[in-house]
PDB file of N, CA and C in Angstrom:
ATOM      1  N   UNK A   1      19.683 -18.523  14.385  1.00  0.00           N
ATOM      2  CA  UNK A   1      18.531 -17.691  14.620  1.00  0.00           C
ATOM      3  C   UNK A   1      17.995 -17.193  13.286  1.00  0.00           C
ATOM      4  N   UNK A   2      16.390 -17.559  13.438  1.00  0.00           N
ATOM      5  CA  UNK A   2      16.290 -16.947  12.127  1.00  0.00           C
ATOM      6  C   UNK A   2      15.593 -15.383  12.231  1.00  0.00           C
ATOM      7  N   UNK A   3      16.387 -14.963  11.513  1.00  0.00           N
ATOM      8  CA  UNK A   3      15.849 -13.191  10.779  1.00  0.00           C
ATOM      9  C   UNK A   3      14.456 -12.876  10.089  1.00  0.00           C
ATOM     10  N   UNK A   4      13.674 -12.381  10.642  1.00  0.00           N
ATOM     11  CA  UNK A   4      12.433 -12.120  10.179  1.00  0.00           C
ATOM     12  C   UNK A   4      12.542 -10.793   8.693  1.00  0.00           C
ATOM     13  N   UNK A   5      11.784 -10.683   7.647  1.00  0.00           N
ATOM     14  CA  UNK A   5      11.963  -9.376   7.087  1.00  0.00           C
ATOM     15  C   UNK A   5      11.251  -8.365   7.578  1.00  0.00           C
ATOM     16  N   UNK A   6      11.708  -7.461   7.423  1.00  0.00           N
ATOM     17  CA  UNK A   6      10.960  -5.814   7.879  1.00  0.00           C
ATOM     18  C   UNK A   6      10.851  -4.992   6.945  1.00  0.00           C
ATOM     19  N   UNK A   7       9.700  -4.863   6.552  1.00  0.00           N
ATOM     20  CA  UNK A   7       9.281  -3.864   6.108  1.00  0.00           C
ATOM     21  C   UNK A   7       8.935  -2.360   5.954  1.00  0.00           C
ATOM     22  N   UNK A   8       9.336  -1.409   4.897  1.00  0.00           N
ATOM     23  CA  UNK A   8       8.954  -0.070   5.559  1.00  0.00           C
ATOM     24  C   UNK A   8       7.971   0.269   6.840  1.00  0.00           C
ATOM     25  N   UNK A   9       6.679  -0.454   6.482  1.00  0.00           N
ATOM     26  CA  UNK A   9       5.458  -0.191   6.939  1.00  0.00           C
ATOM     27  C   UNK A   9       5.654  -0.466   8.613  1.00  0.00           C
ATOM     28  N   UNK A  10       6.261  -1.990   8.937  1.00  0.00           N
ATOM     29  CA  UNK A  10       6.691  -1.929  10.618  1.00  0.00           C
ATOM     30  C   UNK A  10       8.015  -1.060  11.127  1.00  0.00           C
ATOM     31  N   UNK A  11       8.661  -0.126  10.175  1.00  0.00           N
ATOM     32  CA  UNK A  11       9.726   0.543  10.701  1.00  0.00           C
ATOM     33  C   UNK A  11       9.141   2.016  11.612  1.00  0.00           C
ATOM     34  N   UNK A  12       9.852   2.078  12.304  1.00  0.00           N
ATOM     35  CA  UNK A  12       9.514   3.761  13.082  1.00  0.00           C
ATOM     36  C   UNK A  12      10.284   4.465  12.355  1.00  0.00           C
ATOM     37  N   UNK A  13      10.485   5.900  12.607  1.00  0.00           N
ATOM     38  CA  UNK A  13      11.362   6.785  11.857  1.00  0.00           C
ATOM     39  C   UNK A  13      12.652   6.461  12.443  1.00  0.00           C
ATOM     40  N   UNK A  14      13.401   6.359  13.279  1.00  0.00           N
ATOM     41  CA  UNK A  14      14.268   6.006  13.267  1.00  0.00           C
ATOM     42  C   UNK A  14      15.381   5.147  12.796  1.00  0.00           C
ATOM     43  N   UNK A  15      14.744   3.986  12.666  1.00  0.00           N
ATOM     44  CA  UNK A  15      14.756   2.628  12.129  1.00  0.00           C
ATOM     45  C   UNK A  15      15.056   2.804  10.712  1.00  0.00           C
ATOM     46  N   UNK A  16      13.668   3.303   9.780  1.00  0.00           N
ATOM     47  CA  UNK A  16      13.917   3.989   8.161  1.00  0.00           C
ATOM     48  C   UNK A  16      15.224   4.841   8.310  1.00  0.00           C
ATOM     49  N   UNK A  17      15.608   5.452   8.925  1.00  0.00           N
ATOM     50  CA  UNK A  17      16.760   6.450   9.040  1.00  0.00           C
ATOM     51  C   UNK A  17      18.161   5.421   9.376  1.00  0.00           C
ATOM     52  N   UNK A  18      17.959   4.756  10.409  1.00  0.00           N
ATOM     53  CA  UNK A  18      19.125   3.872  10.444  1.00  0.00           C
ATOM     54  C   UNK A  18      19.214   2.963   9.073  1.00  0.00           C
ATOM     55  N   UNK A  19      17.995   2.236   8.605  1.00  0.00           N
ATOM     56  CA  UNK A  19      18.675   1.511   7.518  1.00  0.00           C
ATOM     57  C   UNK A  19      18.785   2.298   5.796  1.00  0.00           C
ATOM     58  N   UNK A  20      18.547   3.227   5.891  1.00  0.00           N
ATOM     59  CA  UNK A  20      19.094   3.802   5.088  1.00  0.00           C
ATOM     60  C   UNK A  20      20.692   4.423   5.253  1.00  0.00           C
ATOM     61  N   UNK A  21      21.125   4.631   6.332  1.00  0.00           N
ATOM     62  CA  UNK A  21      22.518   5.106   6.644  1.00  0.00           C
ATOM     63  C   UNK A  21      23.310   3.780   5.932  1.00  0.00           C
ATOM     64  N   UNK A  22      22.675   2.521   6.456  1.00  0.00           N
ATOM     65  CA  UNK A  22      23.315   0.740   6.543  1.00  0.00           C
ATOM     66  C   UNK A  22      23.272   0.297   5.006  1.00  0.00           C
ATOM     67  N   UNK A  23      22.585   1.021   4.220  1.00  0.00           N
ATOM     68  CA  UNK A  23      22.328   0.173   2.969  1.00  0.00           C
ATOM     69  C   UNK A  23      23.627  -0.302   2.469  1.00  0.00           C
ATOM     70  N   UNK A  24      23.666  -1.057   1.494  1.00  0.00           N
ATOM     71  CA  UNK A  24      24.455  -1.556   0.673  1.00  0.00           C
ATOM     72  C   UNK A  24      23.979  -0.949  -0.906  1.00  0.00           C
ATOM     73  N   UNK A  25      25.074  -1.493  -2.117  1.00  0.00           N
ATOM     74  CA  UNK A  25      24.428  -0.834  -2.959  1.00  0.00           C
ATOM     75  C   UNK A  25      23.354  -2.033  -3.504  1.00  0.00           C
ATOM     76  N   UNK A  26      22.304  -1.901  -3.229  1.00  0.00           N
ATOM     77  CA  UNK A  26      21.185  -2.878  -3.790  1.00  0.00           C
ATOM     78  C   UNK A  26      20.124  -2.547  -4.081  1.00  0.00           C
ATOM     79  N   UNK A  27      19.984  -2.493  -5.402  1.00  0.00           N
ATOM     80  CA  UNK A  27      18.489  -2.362  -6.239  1.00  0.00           C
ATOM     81  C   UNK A  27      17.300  -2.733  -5.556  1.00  0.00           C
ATOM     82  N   UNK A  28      17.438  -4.414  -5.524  1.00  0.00           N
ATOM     83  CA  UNK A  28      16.136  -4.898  -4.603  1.00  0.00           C
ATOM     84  C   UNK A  28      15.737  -3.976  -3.437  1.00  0.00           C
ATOM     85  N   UNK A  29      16.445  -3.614  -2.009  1.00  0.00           N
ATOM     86  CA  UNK A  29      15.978  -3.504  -1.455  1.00  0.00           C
ATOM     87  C   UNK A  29      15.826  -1.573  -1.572  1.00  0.00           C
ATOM     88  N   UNK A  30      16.768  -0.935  -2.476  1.00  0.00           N
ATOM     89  CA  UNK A  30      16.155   0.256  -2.552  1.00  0.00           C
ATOM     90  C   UNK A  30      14.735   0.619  -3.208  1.00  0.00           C
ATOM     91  N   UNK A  31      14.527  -0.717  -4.094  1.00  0.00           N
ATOM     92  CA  UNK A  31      12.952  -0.582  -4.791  1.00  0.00           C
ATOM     93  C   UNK A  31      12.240  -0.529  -3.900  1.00  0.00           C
ATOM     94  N   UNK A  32      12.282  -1.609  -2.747  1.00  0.00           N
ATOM     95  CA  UNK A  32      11.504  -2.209  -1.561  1.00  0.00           C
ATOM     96  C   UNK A  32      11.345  -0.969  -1.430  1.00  0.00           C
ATOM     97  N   UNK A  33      12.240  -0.463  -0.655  1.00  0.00           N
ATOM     98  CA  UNK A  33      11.962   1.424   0.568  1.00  0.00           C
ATOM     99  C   UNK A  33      10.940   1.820  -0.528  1.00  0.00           C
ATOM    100  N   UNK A  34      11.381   2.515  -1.814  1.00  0.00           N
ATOM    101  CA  UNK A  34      11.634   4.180  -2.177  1.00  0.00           C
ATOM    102  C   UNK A  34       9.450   3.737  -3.093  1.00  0.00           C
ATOM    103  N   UNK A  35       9.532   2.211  -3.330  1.00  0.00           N
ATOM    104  CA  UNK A  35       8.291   2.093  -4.103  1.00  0.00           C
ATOM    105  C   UNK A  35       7.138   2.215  -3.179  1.00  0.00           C
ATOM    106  N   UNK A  36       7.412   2.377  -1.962  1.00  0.00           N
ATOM    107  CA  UNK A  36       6.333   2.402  -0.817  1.00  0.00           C
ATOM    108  C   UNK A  36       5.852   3.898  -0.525  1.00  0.00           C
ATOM    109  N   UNK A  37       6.922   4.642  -0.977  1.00  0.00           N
ATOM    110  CA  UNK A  37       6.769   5.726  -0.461  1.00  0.00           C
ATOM    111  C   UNK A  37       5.211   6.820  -1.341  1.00  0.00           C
ATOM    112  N   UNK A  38       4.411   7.803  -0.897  1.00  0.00           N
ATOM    113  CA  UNK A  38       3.551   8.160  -1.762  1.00  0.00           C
ATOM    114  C   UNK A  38       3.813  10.396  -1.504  1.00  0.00           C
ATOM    115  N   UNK A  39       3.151  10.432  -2.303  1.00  0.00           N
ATOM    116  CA  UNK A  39       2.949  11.781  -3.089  1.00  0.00           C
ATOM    117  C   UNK A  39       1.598  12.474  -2.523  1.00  0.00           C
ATOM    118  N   UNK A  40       1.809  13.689  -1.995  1.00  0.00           N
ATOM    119  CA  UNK A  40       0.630  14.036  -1.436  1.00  0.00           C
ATOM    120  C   UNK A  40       0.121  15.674  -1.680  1.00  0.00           C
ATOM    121  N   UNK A  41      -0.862  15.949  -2.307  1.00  0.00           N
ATOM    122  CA  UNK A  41      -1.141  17.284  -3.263  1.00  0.00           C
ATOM    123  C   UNK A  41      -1.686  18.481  -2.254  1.00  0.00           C
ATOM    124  N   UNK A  42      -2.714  19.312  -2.524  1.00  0.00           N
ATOM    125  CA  UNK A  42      -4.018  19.549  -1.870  1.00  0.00           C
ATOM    126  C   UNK A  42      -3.870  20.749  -3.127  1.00  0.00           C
ATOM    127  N   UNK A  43      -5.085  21.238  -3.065  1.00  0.00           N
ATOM    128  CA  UNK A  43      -5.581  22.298  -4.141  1.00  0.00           C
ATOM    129  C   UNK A  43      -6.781  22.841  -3.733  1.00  0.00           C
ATOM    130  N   UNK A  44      -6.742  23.570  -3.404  1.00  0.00           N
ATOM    131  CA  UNK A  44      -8.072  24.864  -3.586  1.00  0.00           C
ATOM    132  C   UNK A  44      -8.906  25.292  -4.424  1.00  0.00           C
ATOM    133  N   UNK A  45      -9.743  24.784  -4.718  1.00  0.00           N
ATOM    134  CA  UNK A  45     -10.609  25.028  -6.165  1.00  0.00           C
ATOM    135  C   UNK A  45     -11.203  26.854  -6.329  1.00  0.00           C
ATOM    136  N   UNK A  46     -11.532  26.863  -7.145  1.00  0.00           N
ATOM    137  CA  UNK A  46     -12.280  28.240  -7.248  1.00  0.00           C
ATOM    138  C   UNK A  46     -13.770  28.759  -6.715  1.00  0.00           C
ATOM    139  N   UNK A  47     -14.586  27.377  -6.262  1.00  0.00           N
ATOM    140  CA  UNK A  47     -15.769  27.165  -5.973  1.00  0.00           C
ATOM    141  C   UNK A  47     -15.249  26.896  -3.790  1.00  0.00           C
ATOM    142  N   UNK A  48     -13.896  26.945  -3.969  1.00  0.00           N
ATOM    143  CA  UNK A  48     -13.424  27.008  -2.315  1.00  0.00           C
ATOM    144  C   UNK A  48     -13.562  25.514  -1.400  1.00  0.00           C
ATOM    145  N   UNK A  49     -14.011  24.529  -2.415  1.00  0.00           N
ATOM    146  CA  UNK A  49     -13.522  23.379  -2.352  1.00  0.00           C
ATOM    147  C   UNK A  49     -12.594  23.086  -2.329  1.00  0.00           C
ATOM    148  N   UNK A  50     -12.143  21.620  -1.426  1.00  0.00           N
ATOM    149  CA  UNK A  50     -11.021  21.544  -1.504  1.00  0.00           C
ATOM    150  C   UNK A  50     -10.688  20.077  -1.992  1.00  0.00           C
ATOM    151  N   UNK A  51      -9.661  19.645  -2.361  1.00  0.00           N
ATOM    152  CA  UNK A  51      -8.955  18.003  -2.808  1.00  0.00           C
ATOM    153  C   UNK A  51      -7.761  17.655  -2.448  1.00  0.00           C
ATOM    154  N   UNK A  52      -7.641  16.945  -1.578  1.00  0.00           N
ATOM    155  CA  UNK A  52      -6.231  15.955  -1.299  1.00  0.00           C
ATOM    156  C   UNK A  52      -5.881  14.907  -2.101  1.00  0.00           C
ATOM    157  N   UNK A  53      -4.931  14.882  -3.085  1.00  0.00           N
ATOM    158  CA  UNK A  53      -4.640  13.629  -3.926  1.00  0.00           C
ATOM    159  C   UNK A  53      -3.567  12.791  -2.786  1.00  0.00           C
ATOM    160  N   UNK A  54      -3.681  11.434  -2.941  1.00  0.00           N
ATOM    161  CA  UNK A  54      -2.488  10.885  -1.738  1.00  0.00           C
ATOM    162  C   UNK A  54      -2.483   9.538  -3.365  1.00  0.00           C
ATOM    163  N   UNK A  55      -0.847   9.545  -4.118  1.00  0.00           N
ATOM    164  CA  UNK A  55      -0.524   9.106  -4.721  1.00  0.00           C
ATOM    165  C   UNK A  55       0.707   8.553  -4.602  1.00  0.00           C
ATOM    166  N   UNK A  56       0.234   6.993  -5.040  1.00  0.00           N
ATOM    167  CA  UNK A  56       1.437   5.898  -4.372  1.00  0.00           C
ATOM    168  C   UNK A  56       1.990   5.643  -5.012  1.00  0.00           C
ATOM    169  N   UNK A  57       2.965   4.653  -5.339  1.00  0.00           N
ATOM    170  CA  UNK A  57       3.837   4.180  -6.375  1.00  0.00           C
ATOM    171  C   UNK A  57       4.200   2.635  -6.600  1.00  0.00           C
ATOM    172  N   UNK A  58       3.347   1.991  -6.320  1.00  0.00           N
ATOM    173  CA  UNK A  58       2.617   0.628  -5.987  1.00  0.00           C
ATOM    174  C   UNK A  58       2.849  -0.451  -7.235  1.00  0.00           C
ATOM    175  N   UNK A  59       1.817  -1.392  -7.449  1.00  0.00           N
ATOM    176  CA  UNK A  59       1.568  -2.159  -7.903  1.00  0.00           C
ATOM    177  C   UNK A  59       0.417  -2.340  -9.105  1.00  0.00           C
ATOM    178  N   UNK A  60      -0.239  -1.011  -8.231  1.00  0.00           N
ATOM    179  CA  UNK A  60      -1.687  -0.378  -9.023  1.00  0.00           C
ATOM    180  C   UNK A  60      -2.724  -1.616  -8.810  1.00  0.00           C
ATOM    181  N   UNK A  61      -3.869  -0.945  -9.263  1.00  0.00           N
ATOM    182  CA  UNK A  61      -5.367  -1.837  -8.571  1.00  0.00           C
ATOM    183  C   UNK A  61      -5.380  -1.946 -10.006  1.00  0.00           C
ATOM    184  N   UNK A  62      -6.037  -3.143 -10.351  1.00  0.00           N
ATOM    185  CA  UNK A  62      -6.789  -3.342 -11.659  1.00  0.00           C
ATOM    186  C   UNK A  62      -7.743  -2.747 -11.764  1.00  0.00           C
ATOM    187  N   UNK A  63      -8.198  -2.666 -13.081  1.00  0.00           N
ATOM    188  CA  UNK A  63      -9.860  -1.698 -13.463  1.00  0.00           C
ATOM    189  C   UNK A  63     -10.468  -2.786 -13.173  1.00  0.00           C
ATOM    190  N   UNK A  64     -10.900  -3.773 -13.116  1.00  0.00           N
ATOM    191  CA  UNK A  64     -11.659  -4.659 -12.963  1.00  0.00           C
ATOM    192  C   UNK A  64     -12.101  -4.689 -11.224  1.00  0.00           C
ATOM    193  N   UNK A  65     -11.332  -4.381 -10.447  1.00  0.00           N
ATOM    194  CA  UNK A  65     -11.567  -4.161  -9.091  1.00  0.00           C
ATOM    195  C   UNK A  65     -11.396  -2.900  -8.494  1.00  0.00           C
ATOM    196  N   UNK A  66     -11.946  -2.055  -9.407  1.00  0.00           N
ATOM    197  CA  UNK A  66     -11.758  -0.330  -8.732  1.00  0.00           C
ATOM    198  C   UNK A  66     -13.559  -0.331  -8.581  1.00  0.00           C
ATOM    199  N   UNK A  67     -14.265  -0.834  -9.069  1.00  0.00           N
ATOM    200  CA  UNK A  67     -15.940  -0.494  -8.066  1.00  0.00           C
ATOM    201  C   UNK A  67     -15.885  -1.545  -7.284  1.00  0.00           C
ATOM    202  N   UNK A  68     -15.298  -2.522  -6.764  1.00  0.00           N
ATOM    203  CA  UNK A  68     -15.651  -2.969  -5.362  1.00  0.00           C
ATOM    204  C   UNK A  68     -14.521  -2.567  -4.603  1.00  0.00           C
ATOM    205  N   UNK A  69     -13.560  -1.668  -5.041  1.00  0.00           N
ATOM    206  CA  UNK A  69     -12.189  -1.675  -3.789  1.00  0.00           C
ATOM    207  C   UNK A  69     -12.986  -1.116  -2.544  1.00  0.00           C
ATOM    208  N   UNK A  70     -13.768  -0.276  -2.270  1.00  0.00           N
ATOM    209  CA  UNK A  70     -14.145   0.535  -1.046  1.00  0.00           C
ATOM    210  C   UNK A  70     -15.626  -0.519  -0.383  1.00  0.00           C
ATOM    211  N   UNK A  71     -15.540  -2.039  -0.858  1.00  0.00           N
ATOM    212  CA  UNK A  71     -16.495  -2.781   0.223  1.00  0.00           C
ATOM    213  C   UNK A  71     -15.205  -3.125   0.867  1.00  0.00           C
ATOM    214  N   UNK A  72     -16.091  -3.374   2.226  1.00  0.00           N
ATOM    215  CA  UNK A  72     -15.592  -4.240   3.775  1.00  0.00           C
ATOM    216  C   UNK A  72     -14.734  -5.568   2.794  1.00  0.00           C
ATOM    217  N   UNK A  73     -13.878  -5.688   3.254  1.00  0.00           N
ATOM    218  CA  UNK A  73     -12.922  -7.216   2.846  1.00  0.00           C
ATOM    219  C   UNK A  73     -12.743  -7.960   1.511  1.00  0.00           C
ATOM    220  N   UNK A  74     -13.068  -6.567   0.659  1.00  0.00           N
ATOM    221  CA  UNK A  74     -12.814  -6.994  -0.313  1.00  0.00           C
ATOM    222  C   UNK A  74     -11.135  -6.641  -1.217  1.00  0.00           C
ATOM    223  N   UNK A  75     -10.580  -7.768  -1.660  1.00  0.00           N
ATOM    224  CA  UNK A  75      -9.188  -7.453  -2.104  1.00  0.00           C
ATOM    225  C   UNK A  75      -9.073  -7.749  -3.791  1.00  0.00           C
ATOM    226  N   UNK A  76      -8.579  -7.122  -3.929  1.00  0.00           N
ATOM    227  CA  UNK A  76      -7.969  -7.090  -5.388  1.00  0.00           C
ATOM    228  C   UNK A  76      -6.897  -8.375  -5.799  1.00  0.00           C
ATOM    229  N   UNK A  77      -7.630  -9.112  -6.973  1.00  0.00           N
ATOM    230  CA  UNK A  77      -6.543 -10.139  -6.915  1.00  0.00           C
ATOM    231  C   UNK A  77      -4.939  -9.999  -7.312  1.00  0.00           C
ATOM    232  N   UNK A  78      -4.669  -8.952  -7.589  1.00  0.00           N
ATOM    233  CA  UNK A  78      -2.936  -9.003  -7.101  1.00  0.00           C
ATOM    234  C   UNK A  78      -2.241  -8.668  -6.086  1.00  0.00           C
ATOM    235  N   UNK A  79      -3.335  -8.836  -4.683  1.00  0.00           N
ATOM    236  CA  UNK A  79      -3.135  -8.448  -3.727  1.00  0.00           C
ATOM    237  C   UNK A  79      -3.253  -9.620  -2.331  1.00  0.00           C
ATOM    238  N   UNK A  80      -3.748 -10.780  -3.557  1.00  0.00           N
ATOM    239  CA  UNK A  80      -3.769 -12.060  -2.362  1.00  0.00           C
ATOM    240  C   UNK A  80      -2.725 -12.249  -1.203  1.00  0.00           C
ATOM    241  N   UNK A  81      -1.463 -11.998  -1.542  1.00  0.00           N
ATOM    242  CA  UNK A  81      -0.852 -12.694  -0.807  1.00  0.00           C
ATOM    243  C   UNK A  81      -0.285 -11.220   0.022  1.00  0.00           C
ATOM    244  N   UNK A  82      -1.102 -10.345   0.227  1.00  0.00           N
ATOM    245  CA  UNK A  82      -0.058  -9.247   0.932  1.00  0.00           C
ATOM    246  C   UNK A  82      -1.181  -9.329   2.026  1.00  0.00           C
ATOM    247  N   UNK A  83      -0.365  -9.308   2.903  1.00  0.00           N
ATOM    248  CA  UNK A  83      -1.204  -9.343   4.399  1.00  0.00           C
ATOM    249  C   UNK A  83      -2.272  -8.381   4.597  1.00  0.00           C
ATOM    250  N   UNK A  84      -3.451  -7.965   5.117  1.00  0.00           N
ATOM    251  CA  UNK A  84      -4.061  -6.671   5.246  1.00  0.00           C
ATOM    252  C   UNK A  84      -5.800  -7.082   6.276  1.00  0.00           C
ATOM    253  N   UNK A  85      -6.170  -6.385   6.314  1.00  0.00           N
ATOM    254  CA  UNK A  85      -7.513  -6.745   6.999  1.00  0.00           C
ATOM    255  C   UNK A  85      -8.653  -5.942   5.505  1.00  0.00           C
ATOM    256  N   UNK A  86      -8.784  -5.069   4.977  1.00  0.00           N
ATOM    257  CA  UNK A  86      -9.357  -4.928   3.898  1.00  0.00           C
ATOM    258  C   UNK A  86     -10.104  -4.318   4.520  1.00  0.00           C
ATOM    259  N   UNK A  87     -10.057  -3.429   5.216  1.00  0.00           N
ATOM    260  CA  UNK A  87     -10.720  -2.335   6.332  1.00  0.00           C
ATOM    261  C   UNK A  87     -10.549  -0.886   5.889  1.00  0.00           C
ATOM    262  N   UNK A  88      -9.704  -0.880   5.631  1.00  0.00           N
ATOM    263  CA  UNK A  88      -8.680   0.881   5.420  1.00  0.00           C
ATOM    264  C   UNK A  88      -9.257   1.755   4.361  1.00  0.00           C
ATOM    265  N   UNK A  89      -9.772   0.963   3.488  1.00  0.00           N
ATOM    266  CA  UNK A  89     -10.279   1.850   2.044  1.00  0.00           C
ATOM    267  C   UNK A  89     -11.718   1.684   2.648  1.00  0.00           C
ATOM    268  N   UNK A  90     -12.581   0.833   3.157  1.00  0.00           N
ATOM    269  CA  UNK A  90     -13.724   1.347   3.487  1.00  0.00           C
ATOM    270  C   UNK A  90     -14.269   1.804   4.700  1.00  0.00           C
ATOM    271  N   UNK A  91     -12.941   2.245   5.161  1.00  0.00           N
ATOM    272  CA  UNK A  91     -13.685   2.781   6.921  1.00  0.00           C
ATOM    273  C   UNK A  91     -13.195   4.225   6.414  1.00  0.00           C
ATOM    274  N   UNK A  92     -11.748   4.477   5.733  1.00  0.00           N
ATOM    275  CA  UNK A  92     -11.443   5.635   5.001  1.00  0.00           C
ATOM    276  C   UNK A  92     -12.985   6.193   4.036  1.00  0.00           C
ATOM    277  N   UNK A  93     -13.479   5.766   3.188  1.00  0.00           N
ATOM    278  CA  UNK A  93     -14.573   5.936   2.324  1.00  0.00           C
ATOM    279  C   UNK A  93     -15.777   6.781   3.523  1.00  0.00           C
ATOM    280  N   UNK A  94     -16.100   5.813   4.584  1.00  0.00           N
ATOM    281  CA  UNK A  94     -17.128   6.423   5.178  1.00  0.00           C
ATOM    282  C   UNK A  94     -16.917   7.613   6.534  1.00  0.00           C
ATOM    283  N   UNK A  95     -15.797   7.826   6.674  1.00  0.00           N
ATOM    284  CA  UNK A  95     -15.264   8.892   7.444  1.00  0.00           C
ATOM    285  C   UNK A  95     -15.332  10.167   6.564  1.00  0.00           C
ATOM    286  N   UNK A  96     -14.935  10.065   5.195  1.00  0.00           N
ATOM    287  CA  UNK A  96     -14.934  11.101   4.401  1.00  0.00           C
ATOM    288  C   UNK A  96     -16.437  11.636   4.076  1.00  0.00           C
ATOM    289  N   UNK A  97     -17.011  10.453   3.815  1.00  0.00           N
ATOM    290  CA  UNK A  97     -18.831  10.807   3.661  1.00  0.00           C
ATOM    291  C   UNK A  97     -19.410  11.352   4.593  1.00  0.00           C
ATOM    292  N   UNK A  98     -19.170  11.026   6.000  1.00  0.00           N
ATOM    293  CA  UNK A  98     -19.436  11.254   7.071  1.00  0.00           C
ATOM    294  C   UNK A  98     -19.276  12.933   7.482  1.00  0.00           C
ATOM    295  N   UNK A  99     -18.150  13.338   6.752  1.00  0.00           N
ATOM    296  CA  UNK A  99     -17.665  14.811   6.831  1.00  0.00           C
ATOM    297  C   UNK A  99     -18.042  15.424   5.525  1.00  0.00           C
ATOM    298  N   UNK A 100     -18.980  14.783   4.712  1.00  0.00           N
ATOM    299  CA  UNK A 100     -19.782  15.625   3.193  1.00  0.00           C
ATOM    300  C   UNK A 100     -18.888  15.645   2.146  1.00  0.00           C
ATOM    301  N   UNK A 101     -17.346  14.776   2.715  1.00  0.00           N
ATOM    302  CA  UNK A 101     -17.012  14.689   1.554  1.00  0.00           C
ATOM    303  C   UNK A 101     -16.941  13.164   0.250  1.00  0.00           C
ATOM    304  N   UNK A 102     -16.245  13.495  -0.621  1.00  0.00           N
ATOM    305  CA  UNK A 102     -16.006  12.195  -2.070  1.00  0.00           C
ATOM    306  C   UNK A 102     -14.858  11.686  -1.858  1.00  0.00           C
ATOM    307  N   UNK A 103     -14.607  10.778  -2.423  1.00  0.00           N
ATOM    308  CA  UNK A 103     -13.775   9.871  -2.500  1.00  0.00           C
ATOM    309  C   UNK A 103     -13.440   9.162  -3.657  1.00  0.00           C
ATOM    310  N   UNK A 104     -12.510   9.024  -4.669  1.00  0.00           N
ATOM    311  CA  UNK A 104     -12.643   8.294  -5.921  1.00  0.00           C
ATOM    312  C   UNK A 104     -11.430   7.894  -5.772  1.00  0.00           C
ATOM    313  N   UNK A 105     -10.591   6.984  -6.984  1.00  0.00           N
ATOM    314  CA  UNK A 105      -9.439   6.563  -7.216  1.00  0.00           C
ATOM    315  C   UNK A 105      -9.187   6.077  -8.522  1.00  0.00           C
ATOM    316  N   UNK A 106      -8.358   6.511  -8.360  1.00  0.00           N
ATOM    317  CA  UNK A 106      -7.807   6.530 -10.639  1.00  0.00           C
ATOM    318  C   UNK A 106      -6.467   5.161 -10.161  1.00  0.00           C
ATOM    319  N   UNK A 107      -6.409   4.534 -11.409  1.00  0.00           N
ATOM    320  CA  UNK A 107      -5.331   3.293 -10.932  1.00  0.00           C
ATOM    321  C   UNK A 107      -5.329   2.467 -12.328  1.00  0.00           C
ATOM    322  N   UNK A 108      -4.145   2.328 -12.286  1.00  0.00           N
ATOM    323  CA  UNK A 108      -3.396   1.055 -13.481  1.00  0.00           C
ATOM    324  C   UNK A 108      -2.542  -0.174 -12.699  1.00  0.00           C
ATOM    325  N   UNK A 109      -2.919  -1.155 -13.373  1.00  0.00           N
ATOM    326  CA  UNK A 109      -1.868  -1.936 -13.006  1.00  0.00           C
ATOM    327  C   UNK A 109      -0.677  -1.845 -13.342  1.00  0.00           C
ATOM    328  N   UNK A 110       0.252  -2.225 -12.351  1.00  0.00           N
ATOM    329  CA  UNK A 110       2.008  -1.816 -12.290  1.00  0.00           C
ATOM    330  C   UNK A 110       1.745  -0.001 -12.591  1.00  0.00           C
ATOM    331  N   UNK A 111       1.070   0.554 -12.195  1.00  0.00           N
ATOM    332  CA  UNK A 111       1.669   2.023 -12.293  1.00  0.00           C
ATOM    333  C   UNK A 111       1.255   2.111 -10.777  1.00  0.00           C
ATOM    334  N   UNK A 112       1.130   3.828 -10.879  1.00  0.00           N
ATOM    335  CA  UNK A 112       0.307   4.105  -9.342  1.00  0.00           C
ATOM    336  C   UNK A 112      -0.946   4.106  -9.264  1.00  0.00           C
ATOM    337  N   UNK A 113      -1.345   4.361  -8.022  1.00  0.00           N
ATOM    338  CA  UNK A 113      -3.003   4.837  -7.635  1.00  0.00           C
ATOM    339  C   UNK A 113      -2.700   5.921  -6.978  1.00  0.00           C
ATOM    340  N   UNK A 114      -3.880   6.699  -7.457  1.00  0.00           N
ATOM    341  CA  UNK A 114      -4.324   8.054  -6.693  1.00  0.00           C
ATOM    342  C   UNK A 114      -5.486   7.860  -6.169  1.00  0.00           C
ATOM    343  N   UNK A 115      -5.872   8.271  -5.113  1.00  0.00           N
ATOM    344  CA  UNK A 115      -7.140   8.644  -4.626  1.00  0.00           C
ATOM    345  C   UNK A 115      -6.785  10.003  -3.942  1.00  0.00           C
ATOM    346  N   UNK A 116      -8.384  10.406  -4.949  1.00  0.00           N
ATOM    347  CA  UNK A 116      -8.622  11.968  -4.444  1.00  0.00           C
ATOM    348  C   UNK A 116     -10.026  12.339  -3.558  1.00  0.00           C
ATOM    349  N   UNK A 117      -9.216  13.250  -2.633  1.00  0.00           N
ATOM    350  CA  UNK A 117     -10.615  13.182  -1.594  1.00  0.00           C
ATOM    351  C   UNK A 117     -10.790  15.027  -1.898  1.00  0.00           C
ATOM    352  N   UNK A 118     -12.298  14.999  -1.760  1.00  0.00           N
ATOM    353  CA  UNK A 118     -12.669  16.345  -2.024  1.00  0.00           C
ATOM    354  C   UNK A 118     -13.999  16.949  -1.106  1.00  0.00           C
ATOM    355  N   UNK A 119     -13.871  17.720  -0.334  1.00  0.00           N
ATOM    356  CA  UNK A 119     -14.842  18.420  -0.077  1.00  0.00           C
ATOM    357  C   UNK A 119     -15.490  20.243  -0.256  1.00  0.00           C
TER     358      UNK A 119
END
C-alpha cells in the first residue's frame, strides 16, 4: 500500500498534535511542521487605525513578483510546483478594500513574507 504525504496544511488539530507526540528525531520533517507555521501582530496606531501583520516563515516571494502577487492566478516562479488555485491573495486583497482597508507585503527570497493589513 502506498502512503500518501501529509502535510501541515491537510492536518486537523488533532492530527498536528498526534504527530508531534510520534516524531522521531528528524530535522527534515521538523523543518516541514515548524517552517509553515506564521507570526501574527496587531497594533493600534495613534491616528486609531489599526494593522494586522500575518508573518510566515516560508520560502519568500521574489521582488520581481511582489506587483503582480495580488492578480487572479497569478504565481510566483518559485512556486510552480506547489499546488494552489492563486485565488487567496486576490480575493484576500479585495475583501480588505471592500472594508476601506490596505493591503501590502514586504518579502525576500528564502526569508519570510509579511503582509500588513491596515485600516
Amino acid at each position: 500500500m502506498h502512503k500518501t504525504h501529509t502535510t501541515i496544511e491537510n492536518m486537523t488539530h488533532e492530527e498536528f498534535i498526534a504527530e508531534l507526540k510520534t516524531m522521531k528525531e528528524s530535522k527534515t520533517r521538523y523543518r516541514e511542521i515548524f517552517d509553515s507555521i506564521v507570526d501574527v501582530f496587531t497594533r493600534i496606531n495613534n491616528d486609531d487605525s489599526i494593522e494586522l501583520s500575518i508573518i510566515d516563515h516560508g520560502i519568500g516571494i521574489p521582488k520581481g513578483d511582489l506587483t503582480n502577487l495580488f492578480e487572479p492566478f497569478y504565481r510566483a516562479f518559485n512556486v510552480i510546483e506547489i499546488m494552489g488555485t492563486c485565488l487567496g491573495k486576490p480575493v484576500t486583497k479585495e475583501y480588505v478594500e471592500l472594508n476601506n482597508g490596505t493591503i501590502q507585503v514586504k518579502s525576500n527570497i528564502d526569508e519570510r513574507s509579511t503582509f500588513i493589513l491596515k485600516k
